[in-house]
N, C-alpha and C. Protein backbone atom coordinates (compact mmCIF):
# COMPACT_ATOMS: atom_id res chain seq x y z
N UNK A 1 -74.54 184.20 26.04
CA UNK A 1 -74.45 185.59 25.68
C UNK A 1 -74.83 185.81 24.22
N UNK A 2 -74.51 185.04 23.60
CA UNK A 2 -74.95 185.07 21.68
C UNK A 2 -76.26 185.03 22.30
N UNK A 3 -76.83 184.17 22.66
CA UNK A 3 -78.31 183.75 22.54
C UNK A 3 -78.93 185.49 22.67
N UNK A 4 -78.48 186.20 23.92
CA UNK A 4 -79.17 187.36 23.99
C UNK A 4 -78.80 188.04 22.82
N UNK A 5 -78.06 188.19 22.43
CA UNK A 5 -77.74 189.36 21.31
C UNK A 5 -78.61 189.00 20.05
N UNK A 6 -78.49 187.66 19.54
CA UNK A 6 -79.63 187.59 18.69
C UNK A 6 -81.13 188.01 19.19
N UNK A 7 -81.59 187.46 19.95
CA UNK A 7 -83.09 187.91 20.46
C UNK A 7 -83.22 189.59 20.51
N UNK A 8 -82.16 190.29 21.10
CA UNK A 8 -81.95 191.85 21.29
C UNK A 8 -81.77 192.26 19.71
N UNK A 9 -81.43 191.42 18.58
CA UNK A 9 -81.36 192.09 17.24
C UNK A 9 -82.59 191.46 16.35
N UNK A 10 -83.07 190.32 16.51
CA UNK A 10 -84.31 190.29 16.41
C UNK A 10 -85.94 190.88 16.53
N UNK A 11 -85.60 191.16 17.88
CA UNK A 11 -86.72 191.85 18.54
C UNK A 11 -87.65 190.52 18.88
N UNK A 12 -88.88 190.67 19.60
CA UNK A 12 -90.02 189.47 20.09
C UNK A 12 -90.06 188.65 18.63
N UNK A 13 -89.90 187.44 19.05
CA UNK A 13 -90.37 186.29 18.15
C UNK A 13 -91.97 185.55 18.58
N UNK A 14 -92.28 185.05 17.82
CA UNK A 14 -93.93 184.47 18.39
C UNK A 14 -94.88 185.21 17.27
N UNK A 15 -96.01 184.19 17.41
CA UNK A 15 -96.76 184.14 16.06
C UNK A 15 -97.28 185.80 15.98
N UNK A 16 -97.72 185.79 15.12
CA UNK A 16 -98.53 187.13 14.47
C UNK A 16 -100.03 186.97 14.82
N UNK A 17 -100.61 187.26 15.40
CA UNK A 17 -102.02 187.71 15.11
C UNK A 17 -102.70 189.00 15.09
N UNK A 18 -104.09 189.08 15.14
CA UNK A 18 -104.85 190.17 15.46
C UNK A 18 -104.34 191.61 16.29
N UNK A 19 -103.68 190.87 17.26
CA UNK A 19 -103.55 191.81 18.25
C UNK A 19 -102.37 192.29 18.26
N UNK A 20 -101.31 191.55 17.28
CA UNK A 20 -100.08 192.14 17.60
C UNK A 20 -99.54 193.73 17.09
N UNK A 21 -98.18 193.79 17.49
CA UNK A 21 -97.83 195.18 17.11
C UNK A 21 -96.74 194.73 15.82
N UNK A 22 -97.06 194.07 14.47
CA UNK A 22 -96.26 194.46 13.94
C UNK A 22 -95.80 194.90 12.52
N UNK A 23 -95.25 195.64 12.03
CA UNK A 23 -94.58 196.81 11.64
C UNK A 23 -95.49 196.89 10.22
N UNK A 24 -95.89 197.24 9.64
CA UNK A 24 -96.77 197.41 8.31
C UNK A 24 -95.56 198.32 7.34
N UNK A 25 -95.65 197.32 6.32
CA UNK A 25 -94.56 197.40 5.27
C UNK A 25 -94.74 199.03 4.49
N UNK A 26 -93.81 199.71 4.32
CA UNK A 26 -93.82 201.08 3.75
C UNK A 26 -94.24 201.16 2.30
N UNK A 27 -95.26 202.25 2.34
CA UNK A 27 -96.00 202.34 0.92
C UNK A 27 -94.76 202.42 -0.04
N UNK A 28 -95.34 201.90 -1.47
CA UNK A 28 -94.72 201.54 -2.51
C UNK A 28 -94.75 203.12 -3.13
N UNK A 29 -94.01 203.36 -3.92
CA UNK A 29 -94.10 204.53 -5.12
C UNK A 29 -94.50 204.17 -6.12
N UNK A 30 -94.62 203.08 -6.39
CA UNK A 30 -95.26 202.86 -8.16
C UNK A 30 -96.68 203.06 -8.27
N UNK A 31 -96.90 202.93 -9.64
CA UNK A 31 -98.35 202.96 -9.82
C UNK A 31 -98.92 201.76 -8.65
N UNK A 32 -100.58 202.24 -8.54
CA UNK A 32 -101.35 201.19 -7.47
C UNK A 32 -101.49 200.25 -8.91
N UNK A 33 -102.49 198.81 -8.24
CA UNK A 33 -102.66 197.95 -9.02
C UNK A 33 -103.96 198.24 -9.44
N UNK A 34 -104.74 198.88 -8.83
CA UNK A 34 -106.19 199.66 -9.90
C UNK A 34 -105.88 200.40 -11.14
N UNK A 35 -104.92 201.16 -10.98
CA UNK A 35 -104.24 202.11 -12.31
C UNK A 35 -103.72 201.21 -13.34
N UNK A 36 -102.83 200.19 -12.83
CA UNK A 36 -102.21 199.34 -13.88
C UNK A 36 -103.23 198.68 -14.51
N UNK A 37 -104.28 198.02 -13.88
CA UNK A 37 -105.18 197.67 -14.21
C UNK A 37 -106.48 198.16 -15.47
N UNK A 38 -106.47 199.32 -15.22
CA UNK A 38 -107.04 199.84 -15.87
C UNK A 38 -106.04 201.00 -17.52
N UNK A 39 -105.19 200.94 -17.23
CA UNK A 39 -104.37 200.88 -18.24
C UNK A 39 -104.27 200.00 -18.95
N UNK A 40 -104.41 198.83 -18.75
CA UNK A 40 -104.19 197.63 -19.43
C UNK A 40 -105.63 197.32 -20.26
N UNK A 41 -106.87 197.69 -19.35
CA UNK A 41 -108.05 197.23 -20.00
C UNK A 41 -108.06 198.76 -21.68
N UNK A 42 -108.06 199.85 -21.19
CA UNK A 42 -108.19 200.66 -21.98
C UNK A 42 -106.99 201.02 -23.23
N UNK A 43 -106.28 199.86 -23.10
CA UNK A 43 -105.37 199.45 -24.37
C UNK A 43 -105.71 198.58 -24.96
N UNK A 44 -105.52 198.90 -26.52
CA UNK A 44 -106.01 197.76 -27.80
C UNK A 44 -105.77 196.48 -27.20
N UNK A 45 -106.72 195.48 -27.00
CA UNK A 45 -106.24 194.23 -26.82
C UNK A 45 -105.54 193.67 -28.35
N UNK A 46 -105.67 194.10 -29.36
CA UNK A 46 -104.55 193.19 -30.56
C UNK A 46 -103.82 194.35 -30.78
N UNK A 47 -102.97 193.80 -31.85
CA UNK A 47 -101.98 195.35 -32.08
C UNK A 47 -101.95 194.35 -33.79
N UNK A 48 -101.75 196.12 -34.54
CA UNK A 48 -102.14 195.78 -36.01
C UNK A 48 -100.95 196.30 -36.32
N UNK A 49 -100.30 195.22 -37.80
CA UNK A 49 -98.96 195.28 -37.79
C UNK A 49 -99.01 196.50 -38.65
N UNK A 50 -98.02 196.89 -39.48
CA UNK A 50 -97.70 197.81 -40.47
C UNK A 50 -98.93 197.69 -41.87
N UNK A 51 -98.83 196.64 -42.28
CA UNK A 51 -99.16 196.26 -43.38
C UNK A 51 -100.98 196.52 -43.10
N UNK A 52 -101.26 195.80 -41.88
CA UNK A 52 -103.07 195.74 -42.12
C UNK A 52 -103.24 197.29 -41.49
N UNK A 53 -102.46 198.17 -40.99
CA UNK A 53 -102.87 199.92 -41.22
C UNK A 53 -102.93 200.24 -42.24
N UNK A 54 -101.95 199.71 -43.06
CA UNK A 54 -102.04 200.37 -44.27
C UNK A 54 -103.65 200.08 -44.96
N UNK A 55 -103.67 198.85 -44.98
CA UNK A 55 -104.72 198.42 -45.63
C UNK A 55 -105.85 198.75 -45.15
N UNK A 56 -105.86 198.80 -43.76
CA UNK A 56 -107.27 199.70 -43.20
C UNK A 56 -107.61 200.76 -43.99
N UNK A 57 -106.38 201.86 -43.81
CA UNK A 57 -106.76 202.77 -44.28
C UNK A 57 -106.62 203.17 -45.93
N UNK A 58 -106.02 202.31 -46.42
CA UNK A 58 -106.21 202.39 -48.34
C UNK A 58 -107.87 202.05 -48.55
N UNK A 59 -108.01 200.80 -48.02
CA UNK A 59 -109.42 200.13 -48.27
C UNK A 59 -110.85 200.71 -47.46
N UNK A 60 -110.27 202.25 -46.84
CA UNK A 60 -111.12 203.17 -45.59
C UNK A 60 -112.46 201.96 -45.05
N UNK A 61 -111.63 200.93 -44.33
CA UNK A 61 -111.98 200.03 -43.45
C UNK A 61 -112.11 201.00 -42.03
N UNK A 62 -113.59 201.19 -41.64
CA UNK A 62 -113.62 202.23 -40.41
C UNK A 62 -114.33 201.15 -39.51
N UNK A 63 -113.48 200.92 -38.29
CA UNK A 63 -113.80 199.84 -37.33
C UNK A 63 -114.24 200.54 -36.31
N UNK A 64 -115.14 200.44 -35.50
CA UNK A 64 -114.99 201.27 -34.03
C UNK A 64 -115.08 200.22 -32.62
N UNK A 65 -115.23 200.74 -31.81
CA UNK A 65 -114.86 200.19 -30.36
C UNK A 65 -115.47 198.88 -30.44
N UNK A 66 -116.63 198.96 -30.86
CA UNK A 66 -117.68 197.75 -30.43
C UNK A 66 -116.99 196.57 -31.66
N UNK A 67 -116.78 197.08 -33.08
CA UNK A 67 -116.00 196.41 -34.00
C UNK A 67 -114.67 195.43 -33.26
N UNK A 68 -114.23 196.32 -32.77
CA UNK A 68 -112.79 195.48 -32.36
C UNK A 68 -112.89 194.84 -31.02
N UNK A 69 -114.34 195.27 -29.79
CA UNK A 69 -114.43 194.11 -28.94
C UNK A 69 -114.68 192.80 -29.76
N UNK A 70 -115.73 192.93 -30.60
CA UNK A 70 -116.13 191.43 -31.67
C UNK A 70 -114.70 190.39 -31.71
N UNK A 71 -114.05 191.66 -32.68
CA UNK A 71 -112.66 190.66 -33.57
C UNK A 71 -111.89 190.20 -32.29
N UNK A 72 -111.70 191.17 -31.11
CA UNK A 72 -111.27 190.50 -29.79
C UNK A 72 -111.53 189.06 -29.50
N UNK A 73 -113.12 189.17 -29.50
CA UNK A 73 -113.85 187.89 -28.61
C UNK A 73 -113.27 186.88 -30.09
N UNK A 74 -113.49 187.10 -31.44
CA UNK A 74 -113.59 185.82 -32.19
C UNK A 74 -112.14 185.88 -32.19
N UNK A 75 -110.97 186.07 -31.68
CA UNK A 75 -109.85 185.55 -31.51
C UNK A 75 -109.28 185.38 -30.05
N UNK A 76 -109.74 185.29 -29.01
CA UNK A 76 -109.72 184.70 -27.90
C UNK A 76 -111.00 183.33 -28.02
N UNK A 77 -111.58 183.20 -28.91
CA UNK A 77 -112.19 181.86 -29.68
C UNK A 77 -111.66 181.28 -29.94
N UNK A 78 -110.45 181.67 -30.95
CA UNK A 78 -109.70 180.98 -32.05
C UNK A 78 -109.02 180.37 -30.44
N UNK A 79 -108.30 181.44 -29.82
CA UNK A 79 -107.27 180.79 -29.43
C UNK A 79 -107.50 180.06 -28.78
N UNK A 80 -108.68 179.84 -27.70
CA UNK A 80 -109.26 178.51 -26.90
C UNK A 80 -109.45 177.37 -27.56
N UNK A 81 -109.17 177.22 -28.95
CA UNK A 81 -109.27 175.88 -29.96
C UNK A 81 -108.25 175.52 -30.23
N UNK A 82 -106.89 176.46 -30.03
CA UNK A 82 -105.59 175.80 -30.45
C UNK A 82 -105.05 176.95 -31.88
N UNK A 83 -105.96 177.86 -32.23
CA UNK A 83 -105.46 178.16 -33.42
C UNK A 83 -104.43 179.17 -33.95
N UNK A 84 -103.46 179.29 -34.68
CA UNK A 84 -102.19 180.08 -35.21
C UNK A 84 -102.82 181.00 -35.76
N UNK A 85 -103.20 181.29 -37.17
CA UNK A 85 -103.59 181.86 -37.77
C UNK A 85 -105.21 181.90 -37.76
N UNK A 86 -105.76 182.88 -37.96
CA UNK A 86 -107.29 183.25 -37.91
C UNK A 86 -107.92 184.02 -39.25
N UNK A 87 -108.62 183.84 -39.76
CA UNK A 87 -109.49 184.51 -40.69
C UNK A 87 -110.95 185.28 -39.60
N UNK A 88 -110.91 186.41 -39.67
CA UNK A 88 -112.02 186.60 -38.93
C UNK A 88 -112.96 187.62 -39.76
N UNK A 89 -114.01 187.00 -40.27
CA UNK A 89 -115.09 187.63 -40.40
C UNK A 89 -116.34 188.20 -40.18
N UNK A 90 -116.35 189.49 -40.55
CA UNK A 90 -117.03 190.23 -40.32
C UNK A 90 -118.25 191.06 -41.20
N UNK A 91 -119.20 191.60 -40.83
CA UNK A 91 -119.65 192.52 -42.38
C UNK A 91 -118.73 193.83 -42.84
N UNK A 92 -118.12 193.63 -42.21
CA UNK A 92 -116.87 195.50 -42.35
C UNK A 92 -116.07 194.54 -43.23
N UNK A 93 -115.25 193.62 -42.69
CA UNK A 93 -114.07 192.90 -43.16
C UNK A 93 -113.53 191.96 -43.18
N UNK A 94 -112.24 191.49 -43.90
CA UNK A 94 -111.71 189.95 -43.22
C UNK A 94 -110.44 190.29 -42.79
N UNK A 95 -110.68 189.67 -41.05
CA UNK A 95 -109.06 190.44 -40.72
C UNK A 95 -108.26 188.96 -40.81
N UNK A 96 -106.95 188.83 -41.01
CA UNK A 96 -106.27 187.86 -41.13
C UNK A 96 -105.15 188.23 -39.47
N UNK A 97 -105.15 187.09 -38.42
CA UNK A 97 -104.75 187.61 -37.07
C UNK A 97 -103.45 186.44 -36.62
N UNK A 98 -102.62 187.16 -36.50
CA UNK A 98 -101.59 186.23 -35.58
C UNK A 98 -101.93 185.80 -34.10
N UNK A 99 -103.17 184.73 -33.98
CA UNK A 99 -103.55 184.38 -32.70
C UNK A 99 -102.58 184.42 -31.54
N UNK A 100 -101.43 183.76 -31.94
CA UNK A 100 -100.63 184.15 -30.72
C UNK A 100 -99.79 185.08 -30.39
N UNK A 101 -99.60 186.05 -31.40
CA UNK A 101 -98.76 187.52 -31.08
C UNK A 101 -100.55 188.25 -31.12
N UNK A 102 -101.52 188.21 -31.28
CA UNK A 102 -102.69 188.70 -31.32
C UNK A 102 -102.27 190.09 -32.11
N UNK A 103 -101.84 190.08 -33.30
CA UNK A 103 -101.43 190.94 -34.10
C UNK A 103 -102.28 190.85 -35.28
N UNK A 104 -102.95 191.92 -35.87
CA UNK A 104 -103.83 191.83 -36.96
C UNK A 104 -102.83 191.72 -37.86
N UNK A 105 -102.62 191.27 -39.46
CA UNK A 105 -101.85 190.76 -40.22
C UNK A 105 -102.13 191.71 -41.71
N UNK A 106 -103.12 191.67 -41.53
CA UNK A 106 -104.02 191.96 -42.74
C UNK A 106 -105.13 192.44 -42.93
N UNK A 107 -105.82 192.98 -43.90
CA UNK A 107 -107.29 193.67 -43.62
C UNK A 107 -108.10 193.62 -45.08
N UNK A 108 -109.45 193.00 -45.53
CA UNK A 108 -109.77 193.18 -46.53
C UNK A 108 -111.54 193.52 -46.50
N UNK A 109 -111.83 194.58 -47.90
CA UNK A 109 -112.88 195.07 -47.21
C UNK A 109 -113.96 194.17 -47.41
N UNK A 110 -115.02 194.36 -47.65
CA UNK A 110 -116.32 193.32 -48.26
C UNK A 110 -115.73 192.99 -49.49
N UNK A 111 -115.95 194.07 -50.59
CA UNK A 111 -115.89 194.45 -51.89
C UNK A 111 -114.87 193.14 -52.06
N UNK A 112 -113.29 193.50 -51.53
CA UNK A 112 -112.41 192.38 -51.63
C UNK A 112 -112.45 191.34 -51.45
N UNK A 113 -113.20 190.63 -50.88
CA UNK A 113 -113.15 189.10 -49.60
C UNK A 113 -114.22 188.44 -51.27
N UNK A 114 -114.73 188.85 -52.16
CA UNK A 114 -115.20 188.35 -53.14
C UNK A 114 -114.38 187.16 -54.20
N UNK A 115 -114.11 186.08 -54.15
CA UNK A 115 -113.39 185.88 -55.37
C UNK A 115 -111.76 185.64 -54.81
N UNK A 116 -111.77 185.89 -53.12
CA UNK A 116 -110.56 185.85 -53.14
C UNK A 116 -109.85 184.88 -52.22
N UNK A 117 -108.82 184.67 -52.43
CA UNK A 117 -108.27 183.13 -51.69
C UNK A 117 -107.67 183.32 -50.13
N UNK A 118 -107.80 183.41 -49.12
CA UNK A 118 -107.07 183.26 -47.96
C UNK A 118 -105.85 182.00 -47.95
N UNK A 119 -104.74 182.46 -47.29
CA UNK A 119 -104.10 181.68 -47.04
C UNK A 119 -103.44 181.19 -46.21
N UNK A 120 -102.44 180.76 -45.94
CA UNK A 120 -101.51 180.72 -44.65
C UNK A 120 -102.31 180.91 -43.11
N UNK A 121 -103.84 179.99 -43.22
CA UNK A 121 -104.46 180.24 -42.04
C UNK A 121 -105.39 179.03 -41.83
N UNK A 122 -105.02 178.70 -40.44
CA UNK A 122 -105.54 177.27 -39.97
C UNK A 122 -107.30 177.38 -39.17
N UNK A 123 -107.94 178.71 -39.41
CA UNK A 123 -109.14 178.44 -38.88
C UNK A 123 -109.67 179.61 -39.40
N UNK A 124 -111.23 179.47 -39.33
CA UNK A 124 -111.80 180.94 -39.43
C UNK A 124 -112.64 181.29 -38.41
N UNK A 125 -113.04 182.10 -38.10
CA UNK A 125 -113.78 182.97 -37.08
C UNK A 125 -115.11 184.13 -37.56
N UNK A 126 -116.65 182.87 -37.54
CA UNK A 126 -117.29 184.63 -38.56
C UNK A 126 -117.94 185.54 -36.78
N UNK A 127 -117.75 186.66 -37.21
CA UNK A 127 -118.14 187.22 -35.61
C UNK A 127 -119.66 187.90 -36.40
């Protein structure tokens, strides 16, 4: 008598295929995974701390889209080599990058990068 009551609260057991009847899982409410997806691409891949905004904009360092795919690619460089810290140069600038928080650190313009010492950084990157 158990035996039936499980099978009766079960319902048919036996493999799944093509032909069967069974039950297709109820749509989700969240975002789809195309949306998330694309939210994710059309967000800054680095994030710039306090300090290198500032300096962007004291030193009117003007980067645009194609600028920051570059500094992207030469620090997904860095980081395929192993590296912490990044110097990445450019003709706009030298960004100084926390490879593994992918956080810009710092920002200096041409004019500056003359004469001047980098530090606290284990590789460079010219893009």
């Amino acid at each position: 008598m158990d035996e039936i009551y499980l099978n009766q609260a079960l319902g048919p057991v036996g493999p799944l295929g093509p032909g069967s009847s069974a039950r297709k899982p109820a749509p989700t409410t969240g975002p789809s995974f195309g949306s998330v997806l694309a939210d994710k691409l059309a967000a800054p891949p680095l994030k710039l701390s306090a300090h290198a905004q500032q300096r962007l904009q004291s030193r009117r360092i003007d980067l645009d889209a194609q600028d920051w795919a570059r500094i992207h690619d030469g620090v997904e460089r860095a980081a395929a080599k192993g590296a912490r810290e990044a110097l990445v140069l450019s003709d706009k600038a030298a960004l100084v990058v926390s490879v593994k928080n992918r956080t810009v650190i710092t920002a200096v313009d041409p004019a500056g990068m003359k004469e001047n010492v980098f530090t606290n950084i284990d590789s460079a990157v010219i893009i």
